[in-house]
C-alpha atoms as a PDB file:
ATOM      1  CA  UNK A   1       0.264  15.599  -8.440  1.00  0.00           C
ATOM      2  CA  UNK A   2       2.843  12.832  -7.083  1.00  0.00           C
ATOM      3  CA  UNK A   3       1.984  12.794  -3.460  1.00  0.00           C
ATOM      4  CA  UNK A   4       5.017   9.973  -2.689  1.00  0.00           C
ATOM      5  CA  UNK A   5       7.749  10.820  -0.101  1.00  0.00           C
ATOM      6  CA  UNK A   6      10.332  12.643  -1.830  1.00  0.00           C
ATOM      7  CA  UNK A   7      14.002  11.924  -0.803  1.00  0.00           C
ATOM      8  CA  UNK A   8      14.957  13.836   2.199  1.00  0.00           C
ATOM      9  CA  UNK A   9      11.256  13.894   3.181  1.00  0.00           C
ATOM     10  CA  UNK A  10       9.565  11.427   6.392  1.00  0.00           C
ATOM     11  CA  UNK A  11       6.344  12.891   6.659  1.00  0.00           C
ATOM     12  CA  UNK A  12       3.761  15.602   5.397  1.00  0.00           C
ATOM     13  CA  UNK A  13       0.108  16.239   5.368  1.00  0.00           C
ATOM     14  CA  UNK A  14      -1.285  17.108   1.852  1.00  0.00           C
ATOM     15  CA  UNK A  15      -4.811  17.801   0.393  1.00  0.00           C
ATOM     16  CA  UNK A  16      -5.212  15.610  -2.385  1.00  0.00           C
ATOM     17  CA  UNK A  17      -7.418  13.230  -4.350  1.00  0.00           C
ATOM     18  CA  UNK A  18      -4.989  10.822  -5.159  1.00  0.00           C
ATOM     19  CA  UNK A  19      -5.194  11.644  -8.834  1.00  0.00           C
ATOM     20  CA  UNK A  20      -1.795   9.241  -9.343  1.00  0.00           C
ATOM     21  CA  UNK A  21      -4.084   6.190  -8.003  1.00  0.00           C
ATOM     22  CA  UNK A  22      -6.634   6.641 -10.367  1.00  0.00           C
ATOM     23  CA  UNK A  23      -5.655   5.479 -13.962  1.00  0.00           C
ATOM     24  CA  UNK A  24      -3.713   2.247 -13.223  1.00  0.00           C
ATOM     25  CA  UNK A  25      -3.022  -0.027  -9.859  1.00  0.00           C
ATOM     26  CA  UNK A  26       0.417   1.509  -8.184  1.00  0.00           C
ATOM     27  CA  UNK A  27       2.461   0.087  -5.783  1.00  0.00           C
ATOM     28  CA  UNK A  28       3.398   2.573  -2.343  1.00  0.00           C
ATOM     29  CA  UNK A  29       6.710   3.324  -1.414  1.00  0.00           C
ATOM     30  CA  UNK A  30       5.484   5.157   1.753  1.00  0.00           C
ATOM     31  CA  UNK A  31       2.034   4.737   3.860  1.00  0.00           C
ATOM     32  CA  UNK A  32      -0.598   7.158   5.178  1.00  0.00           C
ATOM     33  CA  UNK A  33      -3.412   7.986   7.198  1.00  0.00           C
ATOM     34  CA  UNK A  34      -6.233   9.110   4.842  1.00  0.00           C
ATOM     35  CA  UNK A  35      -9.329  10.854   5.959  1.00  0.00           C
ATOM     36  CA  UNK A  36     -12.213  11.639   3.118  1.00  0.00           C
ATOM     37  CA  UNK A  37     -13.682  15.382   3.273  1.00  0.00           C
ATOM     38  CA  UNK A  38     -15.470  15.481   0.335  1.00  0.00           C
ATOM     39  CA  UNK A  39     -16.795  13.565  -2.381  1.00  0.00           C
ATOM     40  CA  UNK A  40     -17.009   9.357  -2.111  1.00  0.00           C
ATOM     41  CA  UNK A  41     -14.434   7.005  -4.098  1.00  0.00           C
ATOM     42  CA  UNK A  42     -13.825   3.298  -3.909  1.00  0.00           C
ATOM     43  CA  UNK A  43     -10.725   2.486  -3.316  1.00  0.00           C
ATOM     44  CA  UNK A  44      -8.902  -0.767  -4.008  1.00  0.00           C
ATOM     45  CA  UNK A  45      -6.535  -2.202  -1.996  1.00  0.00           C
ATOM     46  CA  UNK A  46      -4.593  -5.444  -2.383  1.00  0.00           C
ATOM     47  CA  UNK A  47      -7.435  -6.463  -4.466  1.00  0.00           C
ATOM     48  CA  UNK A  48      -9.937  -5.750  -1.538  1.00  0.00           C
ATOM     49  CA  UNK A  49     -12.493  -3.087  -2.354  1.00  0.00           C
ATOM     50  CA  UNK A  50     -13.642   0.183   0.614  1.00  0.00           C
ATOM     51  CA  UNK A  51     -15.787   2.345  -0.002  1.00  0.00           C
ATOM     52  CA  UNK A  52     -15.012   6.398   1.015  1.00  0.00           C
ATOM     53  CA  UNK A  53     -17.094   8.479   2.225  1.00  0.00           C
ATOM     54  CA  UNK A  54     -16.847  12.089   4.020  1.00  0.00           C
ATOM     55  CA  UNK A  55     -15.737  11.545   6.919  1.00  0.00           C
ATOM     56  CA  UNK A  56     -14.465   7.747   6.412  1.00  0.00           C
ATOM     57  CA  UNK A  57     -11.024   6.774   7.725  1.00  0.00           C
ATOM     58  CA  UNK A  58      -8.808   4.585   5.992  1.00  0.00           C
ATOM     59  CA  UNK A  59      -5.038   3.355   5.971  1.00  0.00           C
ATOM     60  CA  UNK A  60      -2.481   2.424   3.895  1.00  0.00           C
ATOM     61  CA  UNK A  61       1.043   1.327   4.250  1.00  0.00           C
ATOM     62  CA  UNK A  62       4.295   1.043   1.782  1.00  0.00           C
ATOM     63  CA  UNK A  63       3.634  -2.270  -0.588  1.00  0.00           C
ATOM     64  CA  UNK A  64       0.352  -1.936  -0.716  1.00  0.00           C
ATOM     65  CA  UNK A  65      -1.150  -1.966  -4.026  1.00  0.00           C
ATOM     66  CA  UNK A  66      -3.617   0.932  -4.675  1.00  0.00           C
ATOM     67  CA  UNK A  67      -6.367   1.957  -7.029  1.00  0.00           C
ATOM     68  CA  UNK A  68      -9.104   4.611  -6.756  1.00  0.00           C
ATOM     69  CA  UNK A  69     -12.352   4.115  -9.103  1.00  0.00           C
ATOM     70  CA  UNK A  70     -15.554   5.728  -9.376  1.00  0.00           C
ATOM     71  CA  UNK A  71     -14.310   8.827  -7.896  1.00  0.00           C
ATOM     72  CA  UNK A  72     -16.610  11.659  -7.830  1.00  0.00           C
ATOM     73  CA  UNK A  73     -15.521  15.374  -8.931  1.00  0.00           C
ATOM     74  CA  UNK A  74     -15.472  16.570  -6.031  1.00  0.00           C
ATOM     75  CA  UNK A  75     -13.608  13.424  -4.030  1.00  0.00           C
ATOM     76  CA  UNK A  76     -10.785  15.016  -1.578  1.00  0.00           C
ATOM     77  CA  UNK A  77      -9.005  13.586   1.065  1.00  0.00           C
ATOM     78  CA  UNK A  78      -6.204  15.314   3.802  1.00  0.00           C
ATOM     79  CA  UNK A  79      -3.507  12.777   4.421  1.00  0.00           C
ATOM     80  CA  UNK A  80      -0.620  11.986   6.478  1.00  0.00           C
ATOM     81  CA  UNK A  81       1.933  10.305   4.606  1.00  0.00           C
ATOM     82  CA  UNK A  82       5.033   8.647   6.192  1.00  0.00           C
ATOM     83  CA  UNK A  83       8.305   6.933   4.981  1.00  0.00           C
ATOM     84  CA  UNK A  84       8.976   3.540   5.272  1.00  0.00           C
ATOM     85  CA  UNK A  85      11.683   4.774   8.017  1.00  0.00           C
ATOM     86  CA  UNK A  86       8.585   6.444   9.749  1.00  0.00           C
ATOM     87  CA  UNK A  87       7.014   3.565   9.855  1.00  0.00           C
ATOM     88  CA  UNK A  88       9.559   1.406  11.670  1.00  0.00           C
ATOM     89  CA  UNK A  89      10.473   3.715  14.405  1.00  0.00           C
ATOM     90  CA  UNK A  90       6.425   4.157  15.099  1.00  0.00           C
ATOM     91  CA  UNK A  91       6.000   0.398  15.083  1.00  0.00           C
ATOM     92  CA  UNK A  92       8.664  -0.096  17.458  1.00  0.00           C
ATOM     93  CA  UNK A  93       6.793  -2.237  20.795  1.00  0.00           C
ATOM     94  CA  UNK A  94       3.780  -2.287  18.630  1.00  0.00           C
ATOM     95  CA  UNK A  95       2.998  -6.139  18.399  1.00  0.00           C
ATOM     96  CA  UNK A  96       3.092  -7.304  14.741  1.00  0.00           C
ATOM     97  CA  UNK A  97      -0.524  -8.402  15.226  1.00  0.00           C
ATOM     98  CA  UNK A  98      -1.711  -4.888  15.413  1.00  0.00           C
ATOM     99  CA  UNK A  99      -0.645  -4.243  11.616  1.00  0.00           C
ATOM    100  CA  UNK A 100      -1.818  -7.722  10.688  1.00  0.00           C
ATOM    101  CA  UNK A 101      -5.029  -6.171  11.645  1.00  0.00           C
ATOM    102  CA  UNK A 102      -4.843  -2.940  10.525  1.00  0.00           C
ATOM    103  CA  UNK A 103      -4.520  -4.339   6.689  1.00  0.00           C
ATOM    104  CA  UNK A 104      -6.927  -6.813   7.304  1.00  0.00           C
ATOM    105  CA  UNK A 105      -9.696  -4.744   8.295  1.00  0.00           C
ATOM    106  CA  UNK A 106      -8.156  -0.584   7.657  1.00  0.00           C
ATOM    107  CA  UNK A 107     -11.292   1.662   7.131  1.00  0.00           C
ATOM    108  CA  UNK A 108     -14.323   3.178   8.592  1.00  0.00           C
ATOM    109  CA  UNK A 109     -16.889   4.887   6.800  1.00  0.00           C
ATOM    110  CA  UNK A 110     -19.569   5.272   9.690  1.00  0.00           C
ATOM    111  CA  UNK A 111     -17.480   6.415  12.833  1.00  0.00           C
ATOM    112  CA  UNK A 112     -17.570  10.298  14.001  1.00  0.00           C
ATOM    113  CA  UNK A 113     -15.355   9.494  16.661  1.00  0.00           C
ATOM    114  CA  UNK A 114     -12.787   8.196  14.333  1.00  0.00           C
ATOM    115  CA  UNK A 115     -13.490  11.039  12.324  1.00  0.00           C
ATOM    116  CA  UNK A 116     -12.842  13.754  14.771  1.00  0.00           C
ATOM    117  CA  UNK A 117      -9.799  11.919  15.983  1.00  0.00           C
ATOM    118  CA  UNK A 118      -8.148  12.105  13.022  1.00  0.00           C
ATOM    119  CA  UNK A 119      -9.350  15.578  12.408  1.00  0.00           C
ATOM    120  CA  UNK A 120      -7.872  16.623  15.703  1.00  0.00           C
ATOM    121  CA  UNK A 121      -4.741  15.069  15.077  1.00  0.00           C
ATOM    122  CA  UNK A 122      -4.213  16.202  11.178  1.00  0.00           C
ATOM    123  CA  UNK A 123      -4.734  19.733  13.147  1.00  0.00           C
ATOM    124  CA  UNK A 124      -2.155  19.548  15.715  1.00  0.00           C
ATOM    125  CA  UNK A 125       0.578  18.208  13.735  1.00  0.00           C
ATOM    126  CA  UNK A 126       0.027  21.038  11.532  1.00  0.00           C
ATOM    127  CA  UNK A 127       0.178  23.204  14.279  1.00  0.00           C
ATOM    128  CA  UNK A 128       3.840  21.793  15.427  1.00  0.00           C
ATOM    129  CA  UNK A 129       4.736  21.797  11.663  1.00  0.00           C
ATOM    130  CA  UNK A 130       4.640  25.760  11.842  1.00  0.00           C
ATOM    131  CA  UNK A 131       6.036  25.608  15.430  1.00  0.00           C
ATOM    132  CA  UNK A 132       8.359  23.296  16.201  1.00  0.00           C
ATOM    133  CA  UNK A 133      11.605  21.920  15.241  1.00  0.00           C
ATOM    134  CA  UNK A 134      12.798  19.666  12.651  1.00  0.00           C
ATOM    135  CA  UNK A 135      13.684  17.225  15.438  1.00  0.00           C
ATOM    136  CA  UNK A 136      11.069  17.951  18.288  1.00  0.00           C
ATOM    137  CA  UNK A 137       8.414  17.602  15.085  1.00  0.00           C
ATOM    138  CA  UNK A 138       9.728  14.263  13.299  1.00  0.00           C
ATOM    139  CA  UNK A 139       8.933  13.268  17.432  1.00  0.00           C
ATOM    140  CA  UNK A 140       5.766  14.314  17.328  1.00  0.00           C
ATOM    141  CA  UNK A 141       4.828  12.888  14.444  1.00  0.00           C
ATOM    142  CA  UNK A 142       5.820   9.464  15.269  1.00  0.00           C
ATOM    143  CA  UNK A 143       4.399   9.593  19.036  1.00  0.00           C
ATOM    144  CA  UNK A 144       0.977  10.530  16.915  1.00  0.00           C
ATOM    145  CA  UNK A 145       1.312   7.811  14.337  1.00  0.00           C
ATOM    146  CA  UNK A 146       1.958   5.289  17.507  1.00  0.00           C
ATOM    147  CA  UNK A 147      -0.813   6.543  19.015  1.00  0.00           C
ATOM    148  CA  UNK A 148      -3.249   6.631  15.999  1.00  0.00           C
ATOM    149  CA  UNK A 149      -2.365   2.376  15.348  1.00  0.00           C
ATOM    150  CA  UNK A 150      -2.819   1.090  18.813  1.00  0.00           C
ATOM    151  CA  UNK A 151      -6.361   3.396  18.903  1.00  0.00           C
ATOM    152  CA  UNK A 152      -7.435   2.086  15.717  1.00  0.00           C
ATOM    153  CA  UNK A 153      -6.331  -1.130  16.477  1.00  0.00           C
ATOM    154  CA  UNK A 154      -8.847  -1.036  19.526  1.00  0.00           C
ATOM    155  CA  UNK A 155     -11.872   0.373  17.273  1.00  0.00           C
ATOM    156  CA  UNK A 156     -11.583  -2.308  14.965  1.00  0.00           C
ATOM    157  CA  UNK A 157     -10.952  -5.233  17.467  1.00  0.00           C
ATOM    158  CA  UNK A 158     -13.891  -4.247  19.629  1.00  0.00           C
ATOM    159  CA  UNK A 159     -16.335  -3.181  16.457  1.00  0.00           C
ATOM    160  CA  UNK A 160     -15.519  -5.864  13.403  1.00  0.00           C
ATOM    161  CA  UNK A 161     -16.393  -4.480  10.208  1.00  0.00           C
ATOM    162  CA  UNK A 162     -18.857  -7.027   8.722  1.00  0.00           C
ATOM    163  CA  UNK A 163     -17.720  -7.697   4.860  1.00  0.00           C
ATOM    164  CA  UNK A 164     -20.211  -9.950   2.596  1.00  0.00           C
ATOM    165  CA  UNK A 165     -17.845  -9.577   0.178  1.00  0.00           C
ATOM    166  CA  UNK A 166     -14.699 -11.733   2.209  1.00  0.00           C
ATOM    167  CA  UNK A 167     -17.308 -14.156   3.148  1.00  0.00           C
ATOM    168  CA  UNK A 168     -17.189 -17.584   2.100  1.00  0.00           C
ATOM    169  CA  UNK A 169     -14.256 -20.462   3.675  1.00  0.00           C
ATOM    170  CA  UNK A 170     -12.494 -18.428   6.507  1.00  0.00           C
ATOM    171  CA  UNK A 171      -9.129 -20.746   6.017  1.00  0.00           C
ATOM    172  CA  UNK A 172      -8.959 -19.529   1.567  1.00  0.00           C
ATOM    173  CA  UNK A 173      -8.965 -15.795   2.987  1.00  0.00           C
ATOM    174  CA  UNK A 174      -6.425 -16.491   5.076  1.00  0.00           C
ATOM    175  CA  UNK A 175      -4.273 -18.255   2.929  1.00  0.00           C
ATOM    176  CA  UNK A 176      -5.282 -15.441   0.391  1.00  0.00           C
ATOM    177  CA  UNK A 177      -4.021 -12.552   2.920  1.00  0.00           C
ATOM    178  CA  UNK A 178      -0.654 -14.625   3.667  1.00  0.00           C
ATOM    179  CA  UNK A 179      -0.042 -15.093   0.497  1.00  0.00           C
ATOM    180  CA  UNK A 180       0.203 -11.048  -0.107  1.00  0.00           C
ATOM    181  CA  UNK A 181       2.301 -10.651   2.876  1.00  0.00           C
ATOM    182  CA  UNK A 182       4.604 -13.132   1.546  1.00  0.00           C
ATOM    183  CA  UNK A 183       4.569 -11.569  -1.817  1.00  0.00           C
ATOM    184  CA  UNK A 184       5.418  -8.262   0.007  1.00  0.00           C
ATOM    185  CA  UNK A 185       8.247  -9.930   1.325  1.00  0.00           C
ATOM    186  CA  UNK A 186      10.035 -12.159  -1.255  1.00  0.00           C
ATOM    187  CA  UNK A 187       8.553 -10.601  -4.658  1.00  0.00           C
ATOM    188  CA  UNK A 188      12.520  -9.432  -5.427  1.00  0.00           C
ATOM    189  CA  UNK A 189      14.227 -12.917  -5.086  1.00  0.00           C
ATOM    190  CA  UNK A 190      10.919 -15.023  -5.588  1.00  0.00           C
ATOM    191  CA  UNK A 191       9.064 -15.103  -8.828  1.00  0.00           C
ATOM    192  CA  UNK A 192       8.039 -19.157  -8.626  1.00  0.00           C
ATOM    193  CA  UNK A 193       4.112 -20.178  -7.580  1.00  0.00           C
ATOM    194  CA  UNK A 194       5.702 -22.727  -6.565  1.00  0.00           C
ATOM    195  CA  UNK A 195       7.565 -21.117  -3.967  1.00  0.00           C
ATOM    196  CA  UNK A 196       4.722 -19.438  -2.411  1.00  0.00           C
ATOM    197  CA  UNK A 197       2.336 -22.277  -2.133  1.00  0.00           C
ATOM    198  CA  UNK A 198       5.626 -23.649  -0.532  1.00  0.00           C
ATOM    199  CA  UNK A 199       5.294 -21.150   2.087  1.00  0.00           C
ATOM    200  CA  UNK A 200       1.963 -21.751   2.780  1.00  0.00           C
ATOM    201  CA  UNK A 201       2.065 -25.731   2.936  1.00  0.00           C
ATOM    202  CA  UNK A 202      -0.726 -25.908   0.282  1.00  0.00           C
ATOM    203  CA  UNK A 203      -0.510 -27.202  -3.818  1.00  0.00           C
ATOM    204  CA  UNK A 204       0.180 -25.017  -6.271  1.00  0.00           C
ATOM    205  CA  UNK A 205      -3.425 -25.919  -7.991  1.00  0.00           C
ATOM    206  CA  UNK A 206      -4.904 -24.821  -4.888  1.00  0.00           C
ATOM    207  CA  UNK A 207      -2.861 -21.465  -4.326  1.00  0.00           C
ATOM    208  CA  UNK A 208      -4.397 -20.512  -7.853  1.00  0.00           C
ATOM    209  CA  UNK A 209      -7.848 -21.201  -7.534  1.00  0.00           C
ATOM    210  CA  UNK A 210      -7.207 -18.930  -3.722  1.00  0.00           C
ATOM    211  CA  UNK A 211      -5.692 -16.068  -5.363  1.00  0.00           C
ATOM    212  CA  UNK A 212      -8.288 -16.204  -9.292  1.00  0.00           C
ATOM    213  CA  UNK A 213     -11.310 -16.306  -6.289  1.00  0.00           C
ATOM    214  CA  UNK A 214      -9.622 -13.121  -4.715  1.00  0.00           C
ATOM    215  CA  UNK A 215      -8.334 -11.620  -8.048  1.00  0.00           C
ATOM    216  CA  UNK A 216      -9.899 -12.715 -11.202  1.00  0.00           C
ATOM    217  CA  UNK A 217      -6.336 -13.888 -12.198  1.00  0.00           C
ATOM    218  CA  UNK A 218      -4.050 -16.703 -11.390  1.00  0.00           C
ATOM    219  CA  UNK A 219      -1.114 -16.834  -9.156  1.00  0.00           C
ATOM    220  CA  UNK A 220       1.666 -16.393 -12.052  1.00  0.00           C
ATOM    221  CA  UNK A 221      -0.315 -12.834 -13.278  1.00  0.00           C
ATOM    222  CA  UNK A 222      -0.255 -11.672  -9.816  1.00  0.00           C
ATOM    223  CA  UNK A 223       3.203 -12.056  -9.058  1.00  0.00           C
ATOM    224  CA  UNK A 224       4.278 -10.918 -12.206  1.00  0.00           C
ATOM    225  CA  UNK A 225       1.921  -7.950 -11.852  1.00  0.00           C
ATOM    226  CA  UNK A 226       3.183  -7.012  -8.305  1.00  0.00           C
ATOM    227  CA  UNK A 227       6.773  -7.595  -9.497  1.00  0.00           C
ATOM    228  CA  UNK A 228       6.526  -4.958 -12.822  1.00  0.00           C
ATOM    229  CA  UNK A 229       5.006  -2.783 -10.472  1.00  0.00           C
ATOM    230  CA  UNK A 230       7.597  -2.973  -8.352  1.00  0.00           C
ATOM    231  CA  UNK A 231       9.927  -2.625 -11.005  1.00  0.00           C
ATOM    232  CA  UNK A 232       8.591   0.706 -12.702  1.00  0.00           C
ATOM    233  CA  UNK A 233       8.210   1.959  -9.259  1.00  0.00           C
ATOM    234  CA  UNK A 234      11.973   1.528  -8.891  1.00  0.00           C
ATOM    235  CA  UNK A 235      12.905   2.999 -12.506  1.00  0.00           C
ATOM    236  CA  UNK A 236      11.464   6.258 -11.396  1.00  0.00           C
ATOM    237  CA  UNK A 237      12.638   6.496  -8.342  1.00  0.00           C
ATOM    238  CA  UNK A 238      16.541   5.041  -8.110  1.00  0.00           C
ATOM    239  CA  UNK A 239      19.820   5.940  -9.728  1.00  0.00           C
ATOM    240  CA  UNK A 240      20.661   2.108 -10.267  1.00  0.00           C
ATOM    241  CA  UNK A 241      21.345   1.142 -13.545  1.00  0.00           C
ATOM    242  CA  UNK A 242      19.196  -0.995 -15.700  1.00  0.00           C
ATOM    243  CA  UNK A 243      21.931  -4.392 -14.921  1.00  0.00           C
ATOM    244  CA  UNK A 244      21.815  -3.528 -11.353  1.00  0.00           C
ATOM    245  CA  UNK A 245      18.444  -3.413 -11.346  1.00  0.00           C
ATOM    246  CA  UNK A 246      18.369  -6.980 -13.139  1.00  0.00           C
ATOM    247  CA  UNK A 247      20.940  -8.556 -10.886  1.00  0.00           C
ATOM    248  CA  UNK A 248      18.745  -7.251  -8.091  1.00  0.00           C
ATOM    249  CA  UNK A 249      16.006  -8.671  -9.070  1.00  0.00           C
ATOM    250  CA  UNK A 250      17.402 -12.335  -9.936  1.00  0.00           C
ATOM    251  CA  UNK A 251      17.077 -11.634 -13.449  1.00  0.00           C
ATOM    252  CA  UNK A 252      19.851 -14.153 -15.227  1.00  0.00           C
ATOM    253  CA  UNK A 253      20.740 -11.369 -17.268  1.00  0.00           C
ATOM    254  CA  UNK A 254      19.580  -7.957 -18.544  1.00  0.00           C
ATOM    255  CA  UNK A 255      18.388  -9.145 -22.423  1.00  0.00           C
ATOM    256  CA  UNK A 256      15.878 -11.706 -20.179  1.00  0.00           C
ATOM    257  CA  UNK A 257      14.736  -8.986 -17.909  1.00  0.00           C
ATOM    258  CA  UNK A 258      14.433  -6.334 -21.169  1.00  0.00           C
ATOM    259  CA  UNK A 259      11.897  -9.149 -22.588  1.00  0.00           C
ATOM    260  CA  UNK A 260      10.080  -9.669 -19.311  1.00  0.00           C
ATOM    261  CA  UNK A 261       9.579  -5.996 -18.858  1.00  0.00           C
ATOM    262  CA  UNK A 262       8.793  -4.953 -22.179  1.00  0.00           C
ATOM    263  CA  UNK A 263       5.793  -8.339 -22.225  1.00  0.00           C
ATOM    264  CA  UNK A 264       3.876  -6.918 -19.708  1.00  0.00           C
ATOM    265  CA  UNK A 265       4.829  -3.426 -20.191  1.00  0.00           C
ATOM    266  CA  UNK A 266       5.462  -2.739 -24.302  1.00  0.00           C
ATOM    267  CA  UNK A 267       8.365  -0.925 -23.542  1.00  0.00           C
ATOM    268  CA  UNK A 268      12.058  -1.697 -22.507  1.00  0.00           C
ATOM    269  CA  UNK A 269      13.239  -0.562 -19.146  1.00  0.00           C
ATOM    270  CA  UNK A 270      15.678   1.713 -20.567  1.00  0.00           C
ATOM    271  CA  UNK A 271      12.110   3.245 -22.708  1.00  0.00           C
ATOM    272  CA  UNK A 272      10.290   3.437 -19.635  1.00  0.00           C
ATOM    273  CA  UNK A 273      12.780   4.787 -17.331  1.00  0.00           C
ATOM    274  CA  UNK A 274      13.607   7.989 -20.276  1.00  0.00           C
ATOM    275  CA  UNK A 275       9.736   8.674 -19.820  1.00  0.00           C
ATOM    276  CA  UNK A 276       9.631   8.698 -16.454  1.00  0.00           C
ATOM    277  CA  UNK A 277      12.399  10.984 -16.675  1.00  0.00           C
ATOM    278  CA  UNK A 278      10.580  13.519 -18.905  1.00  0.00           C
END
């Protein structure tokens, strides 16, 4: 089941266990508010590892970069999932810090108050989505999704999560955390290491032994990782041809970007985008 925002679509709320984030990391092209009701799962995110539980809360928002492993049979979460238009209107007055802290530190596996929160809320959007209208409900939804980020926000600033696993120099998993954000940002015009470490006002050399400490893999594998997925994201999704797509991307031309794409992919765009298709 492809739970992603269809066109036309802002928000729904969908019982699901994410089967699409299981085989392979995926990029988002929407976010969502995901509560666990049965089952446990860890989920990967950004290259940071939660674990889910019943009852844990966790969020994630468009560009992130997803995997669920060691799912159980019976792992099931309900989910409120919002377009990146959503998103924007909700974060409106919300200071950027809040969702710099929200991806920093974005579940709970041990709160009942959390739990019951988003319970109660999952409940009474539903309850408007029967009711209400289009407009009154696409209000609704966004006055809840405002409401849910600046009362997370809170529960995580007054009760830090402690993670052994991010331990270690404070300053690398910053520079680590920027560097994603930048990616986020720039992955369509920027494919250079160079540029990032640029951004961050460290060496290249260092950048890369930041991100393989974090990842396993150097800075160039990253990007290029982030980029495909980007890319195959945007095969399946747009009506752009494959040179538009290139030119897009900063591709010099579409013979370079058929090579890059079908190195890290074995398959052309054109190949990939037919099987999408099917």
């Amino acid at each position: 089941m492809d739970n992603s925002i269809t066109p036309g679509e802002q928000t729904k709320i969908i019982t699901t266990d994410f089967g699409e984030w299981h085989n392979e990391q995926c990029v988002l092209d929407y976010g969502a508010i995901l509560l666990c009701t049965h089952g446990s799962a860890e989920i990967i995110i950004n290259f940071t590892a939660w674990q889910l539980y019943e009852g844990a809360v966790i969020t994630v928002f468009p560009n992130d970069v997803v995997l669920i492993k060691d799912a159980t049979s019976d792992f099931m979460t309900e989910a409120l999932c919002y377009d990146r238009t959503m998103l924007r209107e909700a974060s409106l007055q919300i200071e950027s810090a809040v969702y710099d802290k929200l991806r920093e530190d974005r579940c709970r596996t041990d709160s009942s108050m959390l739990t019951d929160i988003v319970t109660t809320m999952l409940r009474l959007i539903k309850l408007h989505h029967d009711n209400a209208g289009d407009s009154a409900f696409r209000q609704i939804v966004l006055l809840q999704l405002k409401a849910f980020f600046l009362g997370f926000y809170d529960f995580i600033y007054h009760h830090p999560t402690h993670r052994p696993d991010i331990l270690g120099p404070q300053r690398a998993h910053e520079l680590f955390q920027r560097f994603m954000v930048f990616l986020e940002h720039h992955y369509v015009e920027n494919h250079d290491v160079t540029f990032y470490a640029d951004s961050l006002d460290i060496t290249p050399k260092y950048l890369n032994t930041i991100v393989h400490h974090a990842t396993g893999c150097n800075t160039k594998e990253v990007i290029d990782h982030y980029l495909v997925m980007q890319l195959k994201l945007l095969l399946r999704t747009t009506q752009m041809s494959i040179k538009e797509i290139a030119w897009k991307y900063h591709f010099s031309n579409v013979s370079f970007f058929d090579r890059y794409f079908k190195k890290h992919t074995g398959m052309t765009p054109k190949q990939y985008k037919q099987n999408a298709l099917r």
